[in-house]
N, C-alpha and C. Protein backbone atom coordinates (compact mmCIF):
# COMPACT_ATOMS: atom_id res chain seq x y z
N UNK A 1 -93.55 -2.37 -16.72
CA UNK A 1 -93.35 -3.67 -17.35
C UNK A 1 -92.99 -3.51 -18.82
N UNK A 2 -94.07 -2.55 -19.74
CA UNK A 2 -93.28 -2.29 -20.79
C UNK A 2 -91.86 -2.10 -21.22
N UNK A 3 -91.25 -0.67 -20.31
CA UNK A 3 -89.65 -0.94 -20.05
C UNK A 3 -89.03 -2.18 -20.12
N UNK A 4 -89.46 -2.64 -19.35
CA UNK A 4 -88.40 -4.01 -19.41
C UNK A 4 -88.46 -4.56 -20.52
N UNK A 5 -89.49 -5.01 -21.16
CA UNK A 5 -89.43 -5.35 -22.21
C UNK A 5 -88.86 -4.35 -24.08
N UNK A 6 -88.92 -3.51 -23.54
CA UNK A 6 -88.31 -2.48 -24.75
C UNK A 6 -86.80 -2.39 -24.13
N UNK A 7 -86.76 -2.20 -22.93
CA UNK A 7 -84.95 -2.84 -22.43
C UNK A 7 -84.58 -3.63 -22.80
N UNK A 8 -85.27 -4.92 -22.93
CA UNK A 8 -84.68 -6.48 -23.33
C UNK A 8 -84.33 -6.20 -25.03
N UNK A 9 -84.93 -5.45 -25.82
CA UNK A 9 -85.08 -5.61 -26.70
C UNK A 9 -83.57 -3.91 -27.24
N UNK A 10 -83.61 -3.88 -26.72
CA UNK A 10 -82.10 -2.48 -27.09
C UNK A 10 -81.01 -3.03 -26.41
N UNK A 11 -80.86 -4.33 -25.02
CA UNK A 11 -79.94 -4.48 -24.49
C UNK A 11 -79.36 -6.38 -24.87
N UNK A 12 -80.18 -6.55 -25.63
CA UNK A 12 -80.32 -8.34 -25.75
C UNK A 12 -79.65 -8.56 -27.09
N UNK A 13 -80.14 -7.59 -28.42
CA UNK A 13 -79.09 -7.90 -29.79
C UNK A 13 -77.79 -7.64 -29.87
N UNK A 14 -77.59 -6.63 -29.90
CA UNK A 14 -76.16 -6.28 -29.02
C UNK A 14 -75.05 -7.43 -28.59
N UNK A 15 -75.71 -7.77 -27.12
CA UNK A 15 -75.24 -8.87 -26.81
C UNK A 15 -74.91 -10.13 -27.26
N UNK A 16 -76.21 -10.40 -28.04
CA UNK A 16 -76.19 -11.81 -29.15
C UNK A 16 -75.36 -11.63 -30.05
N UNK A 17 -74.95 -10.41 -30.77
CA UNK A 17 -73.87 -9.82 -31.32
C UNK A 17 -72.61 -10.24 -31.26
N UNK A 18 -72.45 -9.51 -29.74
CA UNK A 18 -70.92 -9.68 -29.52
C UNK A 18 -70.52 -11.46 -29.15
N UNK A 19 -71.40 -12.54 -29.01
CA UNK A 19 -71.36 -13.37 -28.41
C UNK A 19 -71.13 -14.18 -30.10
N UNK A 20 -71.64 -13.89 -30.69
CA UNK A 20 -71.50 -14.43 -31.62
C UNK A 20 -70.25 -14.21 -32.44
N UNK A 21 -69.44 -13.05 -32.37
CA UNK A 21 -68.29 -12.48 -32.77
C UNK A 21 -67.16 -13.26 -31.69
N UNK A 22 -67.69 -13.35 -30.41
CA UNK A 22 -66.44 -14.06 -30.17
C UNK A 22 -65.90 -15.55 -30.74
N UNK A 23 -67.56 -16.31 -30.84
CA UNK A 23 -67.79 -17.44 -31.28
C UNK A 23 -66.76 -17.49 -32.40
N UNK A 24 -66.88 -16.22 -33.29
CA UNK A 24 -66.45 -16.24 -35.09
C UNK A 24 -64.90 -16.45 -34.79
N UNK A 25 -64.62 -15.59 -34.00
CA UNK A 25 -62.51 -14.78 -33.98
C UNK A 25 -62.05 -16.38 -33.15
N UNK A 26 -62.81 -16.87 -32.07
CA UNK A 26 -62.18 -17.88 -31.64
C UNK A 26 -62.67 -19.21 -31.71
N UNK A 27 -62.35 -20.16 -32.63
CA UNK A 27 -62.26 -21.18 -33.11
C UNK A 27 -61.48 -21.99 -32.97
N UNK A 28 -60.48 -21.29 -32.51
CA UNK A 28 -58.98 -22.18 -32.74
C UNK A 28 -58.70 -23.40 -31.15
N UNK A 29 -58.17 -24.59 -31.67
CA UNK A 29 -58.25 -25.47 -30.15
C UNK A 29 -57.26 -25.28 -29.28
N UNK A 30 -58.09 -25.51 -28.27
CA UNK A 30 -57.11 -24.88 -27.26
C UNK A 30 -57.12 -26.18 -25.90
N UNK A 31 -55.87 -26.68 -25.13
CA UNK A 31 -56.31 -27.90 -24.75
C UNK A 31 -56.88 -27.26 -22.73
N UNK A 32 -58.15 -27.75 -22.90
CA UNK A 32 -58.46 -27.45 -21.31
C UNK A 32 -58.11 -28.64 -20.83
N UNK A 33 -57.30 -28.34 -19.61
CA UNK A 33 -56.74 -29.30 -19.14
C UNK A 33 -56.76 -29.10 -17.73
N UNK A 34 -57.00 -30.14 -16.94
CA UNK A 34 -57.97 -30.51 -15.58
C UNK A 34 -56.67 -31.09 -14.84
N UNK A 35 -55.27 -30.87 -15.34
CA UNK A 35 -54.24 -31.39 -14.44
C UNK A 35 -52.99 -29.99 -13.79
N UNK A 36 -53.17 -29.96 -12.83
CA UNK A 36 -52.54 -28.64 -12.34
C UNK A 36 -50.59 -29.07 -12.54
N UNK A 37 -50.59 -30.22 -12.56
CA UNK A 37 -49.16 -30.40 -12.18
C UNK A 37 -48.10 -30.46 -13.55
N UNK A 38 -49.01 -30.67 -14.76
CA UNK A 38 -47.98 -31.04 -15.72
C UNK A 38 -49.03 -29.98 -16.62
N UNK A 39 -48.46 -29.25 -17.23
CA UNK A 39 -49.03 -28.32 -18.41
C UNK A 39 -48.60 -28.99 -19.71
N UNK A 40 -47.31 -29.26 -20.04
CA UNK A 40 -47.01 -29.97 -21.34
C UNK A 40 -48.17 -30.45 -21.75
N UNK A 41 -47.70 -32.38 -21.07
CA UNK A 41 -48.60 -33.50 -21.14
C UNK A 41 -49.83 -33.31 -20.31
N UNK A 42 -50.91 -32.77 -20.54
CA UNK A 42 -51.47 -33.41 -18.99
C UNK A 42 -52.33 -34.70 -19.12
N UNK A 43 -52.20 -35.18 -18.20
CA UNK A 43 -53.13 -36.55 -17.93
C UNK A 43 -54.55 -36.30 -18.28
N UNK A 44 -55.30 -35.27 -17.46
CA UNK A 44 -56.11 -35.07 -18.08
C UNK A 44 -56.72 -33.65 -18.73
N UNK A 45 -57.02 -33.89 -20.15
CA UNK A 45 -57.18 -32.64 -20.78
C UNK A 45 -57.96 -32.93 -22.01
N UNK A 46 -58.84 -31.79 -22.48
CA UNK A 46 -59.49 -31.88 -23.77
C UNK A 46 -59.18 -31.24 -24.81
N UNK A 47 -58.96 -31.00 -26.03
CA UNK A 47 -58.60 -30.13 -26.96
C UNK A 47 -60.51 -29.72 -27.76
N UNK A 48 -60.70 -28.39 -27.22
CA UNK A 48 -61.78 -27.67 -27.49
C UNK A 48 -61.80 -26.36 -27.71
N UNK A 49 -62.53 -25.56 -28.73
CA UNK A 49 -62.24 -24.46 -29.36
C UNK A 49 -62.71 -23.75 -27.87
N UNK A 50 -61.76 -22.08 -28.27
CA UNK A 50 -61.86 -21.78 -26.78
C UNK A 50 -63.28 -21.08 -26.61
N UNK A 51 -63.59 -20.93 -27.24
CA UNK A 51 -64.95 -20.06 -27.45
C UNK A 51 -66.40 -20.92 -26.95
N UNK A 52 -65.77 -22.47 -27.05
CA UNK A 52 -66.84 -23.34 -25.77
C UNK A 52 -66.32 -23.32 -24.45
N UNK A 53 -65.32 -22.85 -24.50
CA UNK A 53 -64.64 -23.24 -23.03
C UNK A 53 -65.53 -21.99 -22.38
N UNK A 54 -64.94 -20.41 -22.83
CA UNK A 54 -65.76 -19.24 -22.55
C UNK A 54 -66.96 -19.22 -22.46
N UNK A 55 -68.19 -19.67 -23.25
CA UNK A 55 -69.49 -19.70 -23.60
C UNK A 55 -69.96 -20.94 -22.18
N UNK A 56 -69.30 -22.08 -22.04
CA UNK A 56 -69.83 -23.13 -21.01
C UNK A 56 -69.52 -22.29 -19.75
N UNK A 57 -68.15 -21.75 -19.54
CA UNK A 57 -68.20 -20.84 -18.33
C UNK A 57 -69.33 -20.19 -17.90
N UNK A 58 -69.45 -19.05 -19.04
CA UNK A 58 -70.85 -18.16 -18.71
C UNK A 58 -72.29 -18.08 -18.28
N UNK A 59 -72.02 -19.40 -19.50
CA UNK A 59 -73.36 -20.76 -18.44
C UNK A 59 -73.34 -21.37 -17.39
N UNK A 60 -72.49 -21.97 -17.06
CA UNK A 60 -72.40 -22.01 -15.62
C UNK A 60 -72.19 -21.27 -14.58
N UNK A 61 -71.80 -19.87 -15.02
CA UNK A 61 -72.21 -18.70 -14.10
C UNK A 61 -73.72 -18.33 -13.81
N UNK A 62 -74.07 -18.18 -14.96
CA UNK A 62 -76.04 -17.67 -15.18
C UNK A 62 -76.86 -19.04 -13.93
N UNK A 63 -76.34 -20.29 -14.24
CA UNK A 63 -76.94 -20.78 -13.77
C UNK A 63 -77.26 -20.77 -12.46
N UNK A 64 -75.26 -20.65 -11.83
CA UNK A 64 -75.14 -20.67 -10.67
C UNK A 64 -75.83 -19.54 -9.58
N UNK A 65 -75.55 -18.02 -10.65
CA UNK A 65 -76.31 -16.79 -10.08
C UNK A 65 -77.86 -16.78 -10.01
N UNK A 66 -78.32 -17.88 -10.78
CA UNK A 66 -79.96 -18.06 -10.59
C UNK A 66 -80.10 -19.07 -9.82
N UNK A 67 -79.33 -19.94 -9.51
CA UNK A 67 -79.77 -20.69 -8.16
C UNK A 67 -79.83 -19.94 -6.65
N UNK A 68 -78.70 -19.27 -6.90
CA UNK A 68 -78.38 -18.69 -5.48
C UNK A 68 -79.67 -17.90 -5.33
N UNK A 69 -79.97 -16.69 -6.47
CA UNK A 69 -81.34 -15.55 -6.59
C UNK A 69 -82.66 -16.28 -6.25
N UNK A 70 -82.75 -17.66 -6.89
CA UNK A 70 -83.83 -18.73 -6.54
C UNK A 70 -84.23 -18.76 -5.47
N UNK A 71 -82.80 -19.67 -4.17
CA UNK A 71 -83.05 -19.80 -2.74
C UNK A 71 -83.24 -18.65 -2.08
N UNK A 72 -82.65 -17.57 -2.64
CA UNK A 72 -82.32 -16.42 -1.48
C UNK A 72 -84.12 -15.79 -1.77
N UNK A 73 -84.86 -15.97 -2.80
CA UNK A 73 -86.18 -15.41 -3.02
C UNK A 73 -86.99 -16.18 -1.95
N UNK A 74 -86.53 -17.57 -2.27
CA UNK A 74 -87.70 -18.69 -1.70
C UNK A 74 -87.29 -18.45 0.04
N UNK A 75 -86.20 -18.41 0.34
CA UNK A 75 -85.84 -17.74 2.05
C UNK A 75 -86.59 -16.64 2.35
N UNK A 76 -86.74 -15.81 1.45
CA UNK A 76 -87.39 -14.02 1.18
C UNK A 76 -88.92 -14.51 1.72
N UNK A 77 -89.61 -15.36 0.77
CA UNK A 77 -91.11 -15.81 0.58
C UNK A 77 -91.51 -16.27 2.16
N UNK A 78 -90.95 -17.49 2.44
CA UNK A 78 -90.90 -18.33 3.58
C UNK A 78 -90.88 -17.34 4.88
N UNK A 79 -89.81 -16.78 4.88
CA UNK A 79 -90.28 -15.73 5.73
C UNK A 79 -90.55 -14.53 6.03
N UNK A 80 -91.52 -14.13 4.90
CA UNK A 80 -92.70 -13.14 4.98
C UNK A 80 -93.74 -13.78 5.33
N UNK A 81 -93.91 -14.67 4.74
CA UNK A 81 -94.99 -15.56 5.10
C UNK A 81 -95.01 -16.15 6.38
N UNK A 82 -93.93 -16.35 6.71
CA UNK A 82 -94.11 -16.83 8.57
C UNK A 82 -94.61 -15.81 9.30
N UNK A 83 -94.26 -13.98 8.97
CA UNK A 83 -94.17 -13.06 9.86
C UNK A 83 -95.57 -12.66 9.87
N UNK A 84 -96.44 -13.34 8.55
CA UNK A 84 -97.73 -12.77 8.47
C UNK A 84 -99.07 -13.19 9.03
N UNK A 85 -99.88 -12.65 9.49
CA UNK A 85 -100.76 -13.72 10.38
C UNK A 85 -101.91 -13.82 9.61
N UNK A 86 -102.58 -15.05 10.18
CA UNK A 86 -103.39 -15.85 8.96
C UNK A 86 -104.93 -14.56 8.98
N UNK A 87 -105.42 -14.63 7.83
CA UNK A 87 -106.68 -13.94 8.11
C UNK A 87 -107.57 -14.03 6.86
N UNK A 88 -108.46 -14.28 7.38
CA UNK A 88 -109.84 -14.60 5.95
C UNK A 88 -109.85 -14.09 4.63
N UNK A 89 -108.57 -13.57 3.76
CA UNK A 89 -108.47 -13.32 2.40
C UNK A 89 -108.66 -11.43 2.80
N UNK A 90 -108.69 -10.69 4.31
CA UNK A 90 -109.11 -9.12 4.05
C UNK A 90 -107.05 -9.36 4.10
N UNK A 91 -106.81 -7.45 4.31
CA UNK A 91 -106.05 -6.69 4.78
C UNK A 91 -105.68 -6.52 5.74
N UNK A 92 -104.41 -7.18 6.31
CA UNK A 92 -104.42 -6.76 7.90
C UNK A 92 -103.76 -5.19 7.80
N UNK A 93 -103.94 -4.61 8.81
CA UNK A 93 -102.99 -2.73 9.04
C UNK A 93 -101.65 -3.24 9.83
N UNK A 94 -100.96 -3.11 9.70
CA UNK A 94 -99.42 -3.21 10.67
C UNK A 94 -99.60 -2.29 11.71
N UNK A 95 -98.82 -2.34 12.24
CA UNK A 95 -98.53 -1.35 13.52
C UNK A 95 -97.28 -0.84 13.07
């Protein structure tokens, strides 16, 4: 457990680092635009520095990869727990 935490801490500034450097270099607006058919004009589109466009992505990756890790644990839990048979707080032995 220590590890991990002396990991978090050699692998986490770094990161905040470079995240913040992209933040710095890209500033500039860039139009995200939600219309596949017209690039010029599009109907619909936002003008936002690209460095939120990148940064909201990433977040909505983290999130999405911790939902999925979430269910696929709570599927994990559910059935271990089905396979296990009930018994007064001892040790059962497997076979």
């Amino acid at each position: 457990m220590m590890t991990v935490k002396l990991l978090r801490w050699i692998v986490l500034p770094p990161i905040v680092l470079l995240v913040m450097a992209l933040a710095v270099a890209n500033r500039g607006s860039v139009t995200f635009s939600l219309d596949p058919f017209d690039s010029i004009s599009p109907s619909i589109g936002l003008e936002v520095p690209l460095f939120l466009i990148v940064l909201i992505s990433v977040l909505v990756g983290i999130l999405i990869g911790g939902m999925g890790a979430w269910t696929q644990a709570k599927r994990k839990a559910a059935r271990s727990k089905a396979s296990l048979p009930e018994t007064n707080g001892l040790p059962v032995l497997r076979e």
